[in-house]
Protein backbone atom coordinates (compact mmCIF):
# COMPACT_ATOMS: atom_id res chain seq x y z
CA UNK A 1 112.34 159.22 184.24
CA UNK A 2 109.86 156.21 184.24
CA UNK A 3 112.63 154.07 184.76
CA UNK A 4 113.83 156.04 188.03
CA UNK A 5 109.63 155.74 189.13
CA UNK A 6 109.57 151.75 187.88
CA UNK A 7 112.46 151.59 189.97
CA UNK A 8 111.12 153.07 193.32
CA UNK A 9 108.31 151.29 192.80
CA UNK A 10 109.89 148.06 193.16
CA UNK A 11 112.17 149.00 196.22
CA UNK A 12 111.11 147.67 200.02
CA UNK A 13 112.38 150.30 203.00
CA UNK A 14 113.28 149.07 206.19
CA UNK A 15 110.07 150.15 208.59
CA UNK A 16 111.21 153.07 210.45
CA UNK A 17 112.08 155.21 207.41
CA UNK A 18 109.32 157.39 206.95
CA UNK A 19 108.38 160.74 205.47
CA UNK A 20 109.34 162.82 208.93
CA UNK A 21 112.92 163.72 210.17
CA UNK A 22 114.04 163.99 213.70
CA UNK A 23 117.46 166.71 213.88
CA UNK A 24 119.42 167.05 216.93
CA UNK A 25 122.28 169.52 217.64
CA UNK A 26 121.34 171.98 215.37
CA UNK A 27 122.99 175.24 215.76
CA UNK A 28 120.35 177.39 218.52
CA UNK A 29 120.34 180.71 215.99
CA UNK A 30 119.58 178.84 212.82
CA UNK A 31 117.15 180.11 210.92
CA UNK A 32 113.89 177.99 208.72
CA UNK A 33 115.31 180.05 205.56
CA UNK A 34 118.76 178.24 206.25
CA UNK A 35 117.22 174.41 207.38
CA UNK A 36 115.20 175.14 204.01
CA UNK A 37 118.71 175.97 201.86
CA UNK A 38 120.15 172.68 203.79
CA UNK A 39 117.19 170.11 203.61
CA UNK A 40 115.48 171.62 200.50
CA UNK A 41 118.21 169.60 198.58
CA UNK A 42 117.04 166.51 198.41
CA UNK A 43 113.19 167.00 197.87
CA UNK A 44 109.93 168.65 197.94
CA UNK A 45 109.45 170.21 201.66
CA UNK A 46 105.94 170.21 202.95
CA UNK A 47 107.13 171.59 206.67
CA UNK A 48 110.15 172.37 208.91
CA UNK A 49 109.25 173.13 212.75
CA UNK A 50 112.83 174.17 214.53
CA UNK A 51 112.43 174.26 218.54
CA UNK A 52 111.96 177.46 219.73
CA UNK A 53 111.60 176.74 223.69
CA UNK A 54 114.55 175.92 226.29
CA UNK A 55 113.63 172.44 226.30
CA UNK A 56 113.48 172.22 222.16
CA UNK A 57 116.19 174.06 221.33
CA UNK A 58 118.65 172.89 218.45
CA UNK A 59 116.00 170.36 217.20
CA UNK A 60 113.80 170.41 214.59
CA UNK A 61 111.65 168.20 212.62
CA UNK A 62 111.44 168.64 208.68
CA UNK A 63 108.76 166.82 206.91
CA UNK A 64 109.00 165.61 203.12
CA UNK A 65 106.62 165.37 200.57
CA UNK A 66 108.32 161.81 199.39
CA UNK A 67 109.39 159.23 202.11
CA UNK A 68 112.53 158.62 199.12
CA UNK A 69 113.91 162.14 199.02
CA UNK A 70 113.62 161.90 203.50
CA UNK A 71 115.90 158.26 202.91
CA UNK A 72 118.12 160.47 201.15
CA UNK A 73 118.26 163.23 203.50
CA UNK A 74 118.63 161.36 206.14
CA UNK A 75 121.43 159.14 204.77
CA UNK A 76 123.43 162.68 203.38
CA UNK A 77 122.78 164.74 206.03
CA UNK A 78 123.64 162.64 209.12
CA UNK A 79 126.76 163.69 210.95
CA UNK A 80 127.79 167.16 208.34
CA UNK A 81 128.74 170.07 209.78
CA UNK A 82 126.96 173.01 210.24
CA UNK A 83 128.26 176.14 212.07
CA UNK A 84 130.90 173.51 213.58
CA UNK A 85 128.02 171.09 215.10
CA UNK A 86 127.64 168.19 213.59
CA UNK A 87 123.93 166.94 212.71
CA UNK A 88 121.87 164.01 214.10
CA UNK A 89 119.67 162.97 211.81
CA UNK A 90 117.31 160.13 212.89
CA UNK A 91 113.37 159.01 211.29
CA UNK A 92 110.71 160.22 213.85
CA UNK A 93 109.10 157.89 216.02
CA UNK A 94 105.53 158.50 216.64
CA UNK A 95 104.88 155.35 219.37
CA UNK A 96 108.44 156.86 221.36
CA UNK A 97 106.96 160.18 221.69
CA UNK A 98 103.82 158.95 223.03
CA UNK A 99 105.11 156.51 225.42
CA UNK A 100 104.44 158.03 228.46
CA UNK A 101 101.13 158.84 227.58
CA UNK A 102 100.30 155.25 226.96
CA UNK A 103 101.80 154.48 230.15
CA UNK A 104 99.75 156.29 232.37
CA UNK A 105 96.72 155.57 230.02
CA UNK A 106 97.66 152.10 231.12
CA UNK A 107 97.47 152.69 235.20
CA UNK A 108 94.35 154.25 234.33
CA UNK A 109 92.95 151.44 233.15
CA UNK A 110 94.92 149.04 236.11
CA UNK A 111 93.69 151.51 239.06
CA UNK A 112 89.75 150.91 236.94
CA UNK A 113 90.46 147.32 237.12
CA UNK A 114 91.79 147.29 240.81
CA UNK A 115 88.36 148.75 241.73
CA UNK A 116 86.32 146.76 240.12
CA UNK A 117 87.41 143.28 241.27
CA UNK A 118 88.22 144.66 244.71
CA UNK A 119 92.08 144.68 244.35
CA UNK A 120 94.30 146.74 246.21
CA UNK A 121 97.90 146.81 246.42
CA UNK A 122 98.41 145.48 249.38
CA UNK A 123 96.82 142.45 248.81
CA UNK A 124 99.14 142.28 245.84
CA UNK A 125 102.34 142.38 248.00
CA UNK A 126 101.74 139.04 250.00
């Protein structure tokens, strides 16, 4: 056992493994009971969230206690089969889901800057 935690210890991850999961093409009637039987394999759960709207539907997002036992997840768990689908399993990315917001945070701060200095776009066409 202290060799298995010496030994974790001492590994480097690659930077976009993290503790959170990202799973597309779920099956839309699965249930958390189910994603728990399925994910609960590999490690301590703290929280599954399945997508319950139109736009969210046969995703989910399952977040481990240890960012080893989500490695392992993710590596076992991408492409089986469940209910004939099979499952995308991918790390989330926190700076791709808030993209857009930066970018209009961004022509926020270009439309301040335009007003300030006197800038408008046409003068920026010629």
């Amino acid at each position: 056992m202290a060799l298995a935690l010496q030994r974790r210890a001492n590994v480097r991850l690659p930077p976009e493994v993290n503790r959170i999961l990202y799973i597309r093409n779920l099956p839309y009637k699965i249930s958390a009971e189910e994603m728990y039987d399925i994910f609960g394999k590999y490690g301590a759960i703290r929280q599954i969230r399945v997508g319950n709207t139109p736009e969210t539907r046969g995703t989910a997002f399952v977040v481990y206690e240890d960012i080893f036992d989500a490695k392992n997840a993710c590596d076992h768990l991408s492409g089986f089969n469940v209910c004939n689908r099979y499952l995308v399993v991918l790390y989330y990315r926190s700076n791709k889901a808030f993209k857009g917001m930066d970018i209009e945070k961004k022509q926020e701060e270009l439309d301040t800057l335009k007003k300030k200095y006197g800038i408008s776009s046409d003068d920026l066409r010629k």
